[in-house]
C-alpha atoms as a PDB file:
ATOM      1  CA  UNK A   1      -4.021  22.331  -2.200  1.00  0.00           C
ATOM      2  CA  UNK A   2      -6.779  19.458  -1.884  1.00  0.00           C
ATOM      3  CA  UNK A   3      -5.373  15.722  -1.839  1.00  0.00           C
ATOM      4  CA  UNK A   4      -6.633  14.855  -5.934  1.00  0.00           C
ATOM      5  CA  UNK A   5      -9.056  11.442  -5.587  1.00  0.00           C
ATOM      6  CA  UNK A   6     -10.098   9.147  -8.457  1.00  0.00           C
ATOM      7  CA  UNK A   7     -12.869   6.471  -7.701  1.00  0.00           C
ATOM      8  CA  UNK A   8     -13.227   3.142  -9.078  1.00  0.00           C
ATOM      9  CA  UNK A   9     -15.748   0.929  -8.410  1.00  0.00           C
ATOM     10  CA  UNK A  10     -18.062  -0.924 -10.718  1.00  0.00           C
ATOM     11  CA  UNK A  11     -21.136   0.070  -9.136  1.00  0.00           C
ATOM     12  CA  UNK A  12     -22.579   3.817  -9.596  1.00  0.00           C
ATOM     13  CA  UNK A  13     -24.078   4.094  -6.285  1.00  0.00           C
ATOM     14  CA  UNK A  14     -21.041   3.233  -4.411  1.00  0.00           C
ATOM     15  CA  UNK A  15     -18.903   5.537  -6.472  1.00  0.00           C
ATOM     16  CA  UNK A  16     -21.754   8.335  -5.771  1.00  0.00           C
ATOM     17  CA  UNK A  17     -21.723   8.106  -2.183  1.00  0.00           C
ATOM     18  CA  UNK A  18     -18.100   7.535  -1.707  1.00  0.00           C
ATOM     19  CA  UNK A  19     -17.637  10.863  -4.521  1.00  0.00           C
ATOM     20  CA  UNK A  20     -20.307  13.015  -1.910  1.00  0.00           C
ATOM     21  CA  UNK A  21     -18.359  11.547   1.060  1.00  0.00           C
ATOM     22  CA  UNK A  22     -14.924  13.167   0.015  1.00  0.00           C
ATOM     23  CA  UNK A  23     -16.088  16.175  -1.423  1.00  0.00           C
ATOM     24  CA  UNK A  24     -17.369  17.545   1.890  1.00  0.00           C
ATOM     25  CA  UNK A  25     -14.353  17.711   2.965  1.00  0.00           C
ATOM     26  CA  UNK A  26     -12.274  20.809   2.650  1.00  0.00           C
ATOM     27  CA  UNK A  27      -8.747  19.225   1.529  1.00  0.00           C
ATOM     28  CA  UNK A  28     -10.255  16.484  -0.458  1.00  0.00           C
ATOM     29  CA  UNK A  29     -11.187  16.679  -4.098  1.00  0.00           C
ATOM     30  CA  UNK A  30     -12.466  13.757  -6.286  1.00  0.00           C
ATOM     31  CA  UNK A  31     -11.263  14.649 -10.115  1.00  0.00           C
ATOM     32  CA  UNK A  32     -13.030  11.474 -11.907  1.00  0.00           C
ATOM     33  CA  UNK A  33     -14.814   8.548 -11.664  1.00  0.00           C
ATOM     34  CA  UNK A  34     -14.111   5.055 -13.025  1.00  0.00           C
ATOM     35  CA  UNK A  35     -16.728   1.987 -13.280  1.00  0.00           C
ATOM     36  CA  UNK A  36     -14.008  -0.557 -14.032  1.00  0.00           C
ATOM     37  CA  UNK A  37     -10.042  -1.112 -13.789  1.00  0.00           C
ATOM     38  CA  UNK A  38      -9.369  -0.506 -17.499  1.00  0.00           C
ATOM     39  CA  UNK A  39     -10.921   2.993 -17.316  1.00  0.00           C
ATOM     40  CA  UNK A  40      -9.346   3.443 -14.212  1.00  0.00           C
ATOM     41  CA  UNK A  41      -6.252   3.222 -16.035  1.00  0.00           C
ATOM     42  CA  UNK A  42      -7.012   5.449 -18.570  1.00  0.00           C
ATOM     43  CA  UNK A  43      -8.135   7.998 -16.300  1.00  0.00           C
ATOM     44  CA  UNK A  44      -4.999   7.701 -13.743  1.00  0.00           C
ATOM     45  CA  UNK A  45      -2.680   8.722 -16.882  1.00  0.00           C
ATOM     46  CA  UNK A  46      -4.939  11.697 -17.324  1.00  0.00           C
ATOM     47  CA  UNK A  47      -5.771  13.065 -14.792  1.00  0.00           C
ATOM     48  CA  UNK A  48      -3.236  12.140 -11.983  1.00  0.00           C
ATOM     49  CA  UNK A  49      -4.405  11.623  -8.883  1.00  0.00           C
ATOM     50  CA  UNK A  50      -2.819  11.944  -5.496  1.00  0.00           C
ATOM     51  CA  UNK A  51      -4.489   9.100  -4.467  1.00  0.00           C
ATOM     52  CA  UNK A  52      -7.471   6.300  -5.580  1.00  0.00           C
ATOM     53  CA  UNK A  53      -9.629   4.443  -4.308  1.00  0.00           C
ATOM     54  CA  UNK A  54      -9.712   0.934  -6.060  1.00  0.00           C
ATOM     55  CA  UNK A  55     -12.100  -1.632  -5.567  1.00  0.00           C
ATOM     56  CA  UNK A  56     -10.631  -5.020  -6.047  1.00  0.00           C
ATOM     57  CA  UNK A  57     -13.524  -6.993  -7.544  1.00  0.00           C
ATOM     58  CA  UNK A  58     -14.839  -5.813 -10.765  1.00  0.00           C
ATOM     59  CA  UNK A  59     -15.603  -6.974 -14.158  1.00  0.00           C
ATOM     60  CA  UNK A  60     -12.758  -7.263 -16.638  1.00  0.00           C
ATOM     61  CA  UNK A  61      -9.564  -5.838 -15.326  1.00  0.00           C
ATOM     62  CA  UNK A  62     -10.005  -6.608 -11.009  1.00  0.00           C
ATOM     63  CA  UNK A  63      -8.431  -3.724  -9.178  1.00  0.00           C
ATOM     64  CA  UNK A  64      -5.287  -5.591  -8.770  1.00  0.00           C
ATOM     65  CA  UNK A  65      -4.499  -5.859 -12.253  1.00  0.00           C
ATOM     66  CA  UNK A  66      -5.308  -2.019 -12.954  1.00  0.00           C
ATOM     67  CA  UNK A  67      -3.229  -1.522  -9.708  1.00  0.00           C
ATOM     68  CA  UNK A  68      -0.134  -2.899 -10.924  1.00  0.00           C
ATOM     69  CA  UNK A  69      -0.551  -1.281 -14.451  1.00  0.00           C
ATOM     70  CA  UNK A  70      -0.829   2.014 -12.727  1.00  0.00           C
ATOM     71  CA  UNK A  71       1.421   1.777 -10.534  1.00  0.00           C
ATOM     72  CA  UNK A  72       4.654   0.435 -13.511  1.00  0.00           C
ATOM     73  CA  UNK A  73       3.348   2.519 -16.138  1.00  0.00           C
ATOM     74  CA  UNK A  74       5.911   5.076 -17.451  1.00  0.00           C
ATOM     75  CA  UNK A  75       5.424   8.266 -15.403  1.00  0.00           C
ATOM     76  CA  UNK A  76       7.373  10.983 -13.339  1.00  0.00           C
ATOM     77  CA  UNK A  77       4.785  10.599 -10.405  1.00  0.00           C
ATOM     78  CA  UNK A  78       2.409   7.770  -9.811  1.00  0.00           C
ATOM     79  CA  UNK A  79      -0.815   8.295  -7.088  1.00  0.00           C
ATOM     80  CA  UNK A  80      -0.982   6.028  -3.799  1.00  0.00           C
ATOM     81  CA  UNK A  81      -3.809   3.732  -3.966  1.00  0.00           C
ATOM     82  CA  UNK A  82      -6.089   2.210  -1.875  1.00  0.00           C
ATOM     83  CA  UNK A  83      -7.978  -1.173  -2.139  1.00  0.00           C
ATOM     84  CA  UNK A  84     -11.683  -1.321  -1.583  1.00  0.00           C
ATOM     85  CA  UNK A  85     -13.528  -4.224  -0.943  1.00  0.00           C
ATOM     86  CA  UNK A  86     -16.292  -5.976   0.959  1.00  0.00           C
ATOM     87  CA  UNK A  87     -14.256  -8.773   1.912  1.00  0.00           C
ATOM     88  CA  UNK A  88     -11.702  -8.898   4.634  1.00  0.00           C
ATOM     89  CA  UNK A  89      -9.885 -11.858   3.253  1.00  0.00           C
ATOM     90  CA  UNK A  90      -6.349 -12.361   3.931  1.00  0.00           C
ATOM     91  CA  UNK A  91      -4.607 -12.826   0.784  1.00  0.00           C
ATOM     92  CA  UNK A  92      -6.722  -9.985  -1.265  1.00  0.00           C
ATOM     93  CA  UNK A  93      -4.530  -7.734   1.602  1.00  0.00           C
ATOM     94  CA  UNK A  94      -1.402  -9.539   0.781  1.00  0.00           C
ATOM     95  CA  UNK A  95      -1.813  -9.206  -3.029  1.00  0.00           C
ATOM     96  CA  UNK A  96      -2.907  -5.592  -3.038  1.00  0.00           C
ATOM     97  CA  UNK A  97       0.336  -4.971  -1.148  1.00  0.00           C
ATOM     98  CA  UNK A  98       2.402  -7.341  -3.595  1.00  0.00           C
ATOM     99  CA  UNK A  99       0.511  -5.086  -6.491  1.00  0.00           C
ATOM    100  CA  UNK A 100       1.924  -1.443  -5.206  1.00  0.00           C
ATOM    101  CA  UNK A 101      -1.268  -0.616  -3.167  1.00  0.00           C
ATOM    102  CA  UNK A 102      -0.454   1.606   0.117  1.00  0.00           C
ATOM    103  CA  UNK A 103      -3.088   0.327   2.042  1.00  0.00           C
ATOM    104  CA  UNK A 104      -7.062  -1.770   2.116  1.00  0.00           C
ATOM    105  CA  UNK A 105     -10.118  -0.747   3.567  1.00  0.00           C
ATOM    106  CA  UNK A 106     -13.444  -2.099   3.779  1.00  0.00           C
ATOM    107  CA  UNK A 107     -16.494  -0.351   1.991  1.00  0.00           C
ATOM    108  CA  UNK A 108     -18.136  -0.673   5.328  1.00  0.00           C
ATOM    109  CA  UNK A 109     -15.696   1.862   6.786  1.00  0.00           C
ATOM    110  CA  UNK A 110     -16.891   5.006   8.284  1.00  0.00           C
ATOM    111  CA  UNK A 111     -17.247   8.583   6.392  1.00  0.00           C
ATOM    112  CA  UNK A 112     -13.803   9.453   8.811  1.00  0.00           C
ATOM    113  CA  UNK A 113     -11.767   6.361   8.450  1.00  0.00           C
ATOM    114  CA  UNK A 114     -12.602   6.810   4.257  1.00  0.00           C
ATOM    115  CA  UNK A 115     -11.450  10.140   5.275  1.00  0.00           C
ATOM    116  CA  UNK A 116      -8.761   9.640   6.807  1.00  0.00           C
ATOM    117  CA  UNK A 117      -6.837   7.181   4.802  1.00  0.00           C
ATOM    118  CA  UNK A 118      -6.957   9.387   1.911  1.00  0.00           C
ATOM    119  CA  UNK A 119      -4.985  11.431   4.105  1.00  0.00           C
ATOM    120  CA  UNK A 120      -2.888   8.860   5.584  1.00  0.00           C
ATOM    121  CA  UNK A 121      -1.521   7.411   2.343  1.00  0.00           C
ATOM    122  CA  UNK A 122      -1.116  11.056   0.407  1.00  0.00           C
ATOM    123  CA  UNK A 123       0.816  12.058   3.096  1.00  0.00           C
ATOM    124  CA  UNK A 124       3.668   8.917   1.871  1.00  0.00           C
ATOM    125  CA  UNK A 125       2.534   6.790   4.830  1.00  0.00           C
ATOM    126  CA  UNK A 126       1.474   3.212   4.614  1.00  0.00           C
ATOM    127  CA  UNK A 127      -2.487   2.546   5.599  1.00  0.00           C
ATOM    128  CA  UNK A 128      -1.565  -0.950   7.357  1.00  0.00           C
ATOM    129  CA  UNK A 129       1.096  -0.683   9.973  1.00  0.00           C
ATOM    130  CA  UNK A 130       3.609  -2.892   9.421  1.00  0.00           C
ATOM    131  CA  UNK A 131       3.086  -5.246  12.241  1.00  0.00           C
ATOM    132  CA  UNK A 132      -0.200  -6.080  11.084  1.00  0.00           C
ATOM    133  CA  UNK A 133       1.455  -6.560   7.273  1.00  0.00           C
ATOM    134  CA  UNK A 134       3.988  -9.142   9.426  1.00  0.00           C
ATOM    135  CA  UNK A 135       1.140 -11.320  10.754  1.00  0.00           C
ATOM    136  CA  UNK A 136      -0.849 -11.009   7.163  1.00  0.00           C
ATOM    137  CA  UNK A 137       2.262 -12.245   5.325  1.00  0.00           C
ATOM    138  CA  UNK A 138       3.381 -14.999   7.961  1.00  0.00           C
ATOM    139  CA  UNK A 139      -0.744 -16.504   7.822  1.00  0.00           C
ATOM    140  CA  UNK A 140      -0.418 -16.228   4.227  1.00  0.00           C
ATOM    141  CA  UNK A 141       2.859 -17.671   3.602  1.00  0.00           C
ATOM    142  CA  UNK A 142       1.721 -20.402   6.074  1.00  0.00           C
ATOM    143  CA  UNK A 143      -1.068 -21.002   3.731  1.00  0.00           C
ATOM    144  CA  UNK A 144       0.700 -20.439   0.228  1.00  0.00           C
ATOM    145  CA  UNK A 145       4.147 -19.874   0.538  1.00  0.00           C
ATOM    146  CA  UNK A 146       5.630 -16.832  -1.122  1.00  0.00           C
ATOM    147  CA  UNK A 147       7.207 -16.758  -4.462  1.00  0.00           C
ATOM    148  CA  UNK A 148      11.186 -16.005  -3.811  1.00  0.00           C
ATOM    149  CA  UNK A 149      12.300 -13.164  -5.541  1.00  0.00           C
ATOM    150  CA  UNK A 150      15.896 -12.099  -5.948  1.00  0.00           C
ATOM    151  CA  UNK A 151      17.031  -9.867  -3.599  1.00  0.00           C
ATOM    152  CA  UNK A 152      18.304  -6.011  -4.391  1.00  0.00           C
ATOM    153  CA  UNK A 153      21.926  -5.500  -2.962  1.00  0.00           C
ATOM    154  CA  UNK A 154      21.880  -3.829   0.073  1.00  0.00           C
ATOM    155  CA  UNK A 155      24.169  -3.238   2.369  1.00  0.00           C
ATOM    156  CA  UNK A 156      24.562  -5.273   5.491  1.00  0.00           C
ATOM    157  CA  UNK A 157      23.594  -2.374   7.757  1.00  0.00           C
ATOM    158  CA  UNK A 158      20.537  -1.938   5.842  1.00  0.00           C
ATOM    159  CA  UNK A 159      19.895  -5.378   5.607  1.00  0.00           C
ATOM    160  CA  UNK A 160      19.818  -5.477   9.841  1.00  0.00           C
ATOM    161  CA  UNK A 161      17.624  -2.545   9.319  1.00  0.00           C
ATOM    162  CA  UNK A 162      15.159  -4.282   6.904  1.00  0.00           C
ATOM    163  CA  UNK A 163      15.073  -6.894   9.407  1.00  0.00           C
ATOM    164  CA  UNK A 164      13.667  -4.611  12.125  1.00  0.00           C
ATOM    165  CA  UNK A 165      11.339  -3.131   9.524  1.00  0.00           C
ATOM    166  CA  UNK A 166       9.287  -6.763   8.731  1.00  0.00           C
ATOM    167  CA  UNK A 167       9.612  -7.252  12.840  1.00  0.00           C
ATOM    168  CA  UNK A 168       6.837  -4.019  12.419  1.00  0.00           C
ATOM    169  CA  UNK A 169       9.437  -1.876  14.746  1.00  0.00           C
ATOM    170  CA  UNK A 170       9.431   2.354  14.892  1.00  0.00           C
ATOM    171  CA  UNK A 171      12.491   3.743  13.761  1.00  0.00           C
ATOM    172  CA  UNK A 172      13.140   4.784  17.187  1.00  0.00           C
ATOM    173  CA  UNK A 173      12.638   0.742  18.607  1.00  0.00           C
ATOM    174  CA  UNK A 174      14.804  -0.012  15.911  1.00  0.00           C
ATOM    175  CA  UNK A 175      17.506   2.691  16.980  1.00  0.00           C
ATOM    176  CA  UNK A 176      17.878   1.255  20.117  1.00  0.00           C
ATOM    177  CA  UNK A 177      17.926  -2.661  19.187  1.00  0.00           C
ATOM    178  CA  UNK A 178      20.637  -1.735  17.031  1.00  0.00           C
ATOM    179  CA  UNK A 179      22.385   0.922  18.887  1.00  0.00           C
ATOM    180  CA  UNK A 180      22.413   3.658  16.442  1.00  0.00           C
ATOM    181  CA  UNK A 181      20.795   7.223  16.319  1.00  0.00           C
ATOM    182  CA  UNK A 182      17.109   7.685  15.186  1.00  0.00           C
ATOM    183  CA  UNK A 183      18.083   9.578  11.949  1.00  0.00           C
ATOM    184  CA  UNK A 184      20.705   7.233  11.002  1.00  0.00           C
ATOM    185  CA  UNK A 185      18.147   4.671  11.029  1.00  0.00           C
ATOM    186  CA  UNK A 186      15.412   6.827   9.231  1.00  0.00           C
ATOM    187  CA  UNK A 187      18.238   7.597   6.236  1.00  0.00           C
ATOM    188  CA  UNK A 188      18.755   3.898   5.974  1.00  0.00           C
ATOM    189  CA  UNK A 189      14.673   3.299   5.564  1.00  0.00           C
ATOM    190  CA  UNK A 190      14.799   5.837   3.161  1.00  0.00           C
ATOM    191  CA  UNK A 191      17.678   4.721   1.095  1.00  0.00           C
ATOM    192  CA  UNK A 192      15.865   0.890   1.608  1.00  0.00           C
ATOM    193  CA  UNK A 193      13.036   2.213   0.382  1.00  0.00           C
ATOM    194  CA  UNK A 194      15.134   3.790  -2.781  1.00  0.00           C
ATOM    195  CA  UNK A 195      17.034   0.898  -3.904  1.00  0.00           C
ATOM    196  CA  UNK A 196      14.503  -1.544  -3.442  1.00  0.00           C
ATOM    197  CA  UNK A 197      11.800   0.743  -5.369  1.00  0.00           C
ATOM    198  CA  UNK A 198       9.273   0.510  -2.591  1.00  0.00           C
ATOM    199  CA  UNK A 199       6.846   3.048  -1.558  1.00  0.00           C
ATOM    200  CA  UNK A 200       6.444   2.397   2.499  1.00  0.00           C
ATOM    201  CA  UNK A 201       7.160   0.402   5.307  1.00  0.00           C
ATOM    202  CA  UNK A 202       4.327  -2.318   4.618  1.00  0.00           C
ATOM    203  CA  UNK A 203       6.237  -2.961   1.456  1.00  0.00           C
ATOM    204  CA  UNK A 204       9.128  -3.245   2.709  1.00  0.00           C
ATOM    205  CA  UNK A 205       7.945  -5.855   5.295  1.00  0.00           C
ATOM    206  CA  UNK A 206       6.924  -7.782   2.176  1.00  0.00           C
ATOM    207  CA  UNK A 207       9.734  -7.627   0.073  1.00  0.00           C
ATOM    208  CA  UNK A 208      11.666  -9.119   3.036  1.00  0.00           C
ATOM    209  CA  UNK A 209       9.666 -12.185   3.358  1.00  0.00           C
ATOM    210  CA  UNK A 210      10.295 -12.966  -0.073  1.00  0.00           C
ATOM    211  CA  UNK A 211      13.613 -12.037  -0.168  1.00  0.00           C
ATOM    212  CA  UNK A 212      14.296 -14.309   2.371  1.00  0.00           C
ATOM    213  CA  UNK A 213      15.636 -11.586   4.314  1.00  0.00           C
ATOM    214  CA  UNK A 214      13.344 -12.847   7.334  1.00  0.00           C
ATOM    215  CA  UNK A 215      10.919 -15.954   7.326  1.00  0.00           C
ATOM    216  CA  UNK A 216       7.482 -16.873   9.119  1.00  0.00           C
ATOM    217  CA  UNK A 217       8.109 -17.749  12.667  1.00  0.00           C
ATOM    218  CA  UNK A 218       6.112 -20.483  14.723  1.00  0.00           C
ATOM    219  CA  UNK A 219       2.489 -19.555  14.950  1.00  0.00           C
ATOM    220  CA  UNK A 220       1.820 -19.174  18.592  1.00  0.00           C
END
């Protein structure tokens, strides 16, 4: 079946090209159009997407506000979404994250890499690795530090697992810094990912900054 795409953006001709882009491929579909974020919310309700494409600046409800509507509203499934924007700025990345979004790319991208993320984030994965969300969060929390939150129980196994996660490490590097088996590490992502109500990896990394679970080191 073909990965479901809404588009929001507030200008037609960028929703138009970015609509023709993802229809020529064979396992992509676009199934609606939005010019701003409180359409987009109506529209994700109705016609649930797999994924969409959100563009952060726009009048009215910015994509970050629609983004965190969509992604706490009251449903069995809710879509992956992906910022858009022209400007590669830091703390748009960190609060697009912070808002539920699975990953950020730049309008400027190429037909493929539009492509591909589609793919990337339908398929549960996070757009960002999570070594690049480590170094976003530490420069931002240099900058303006995060705001605590309090912390979901975990258990302390998980919690040396979390660790390893905001480091940006594989399951497998993380296997052997802490001398278990690969899957025993990938059930205790999962079940990280569970409790603490978090789509990916790149989430995860950012829930354990401000959890406190790990803190910016010395910039080097």
């Amino acid at each position: 079946m073909a990965i479901r795409v809404l588009v929001v953006d507030d200008q037609e001709m960028v929703r138009a090209g970015f609509t023709a882009l993802l229809n020529a491929q064979p396992d992509l579909e676009v199934v609606g159009q939005a010019g701003d974020g409180a359409e987009a919310v109506g529209l994700a309700a109705e016609l649930q997407p797999d994924v969409i494409l959100m563009d952060v600046r726009m009048p009215g409800m910015d994509g970050l506000a629609a983004t965190r509507r969509i992604l706490t509203a009251d449903a069995d499934q809710h879509p992956r979404v992906i910022m858009l924007t022209t400007f590669d700025l830091d703390d748009y990345v960190y609060a697009a994250l912070r808002a539920g979004a699975s990953g950020f790319l730049l309008k400027h991208s190429t037909p493929d890499e539009l492509a591909n993320a589609v793919r990337v984030v339908a398929a549960g994965d996070a757009l960002l690795a999570p070594s690049v969300t480590r170094r976003l969060v530490e420069d931002f929390a240099r900058v303006q530090p995060v705001v605590p939150i309090t912390p979901v129980h975990l258990t302390p196994r998980e919690t040396d697992v979390l660790r390893q996660v905001a480091r940006g490490l594989s399951n497998r590097q993380i296997a052997a810094e802490l001398v278990l088996a690969e899957q025993t590490v990938k059930t205790h992502v999962s079940n990280i990912l569970t409790k603490l109500d978090l789509r990916d990896r790149a989430q995860a990394v950012v829930y354990a900054y401000e959890a406190g679970v790990v803190s910016p080191g010395p910039r080097h």
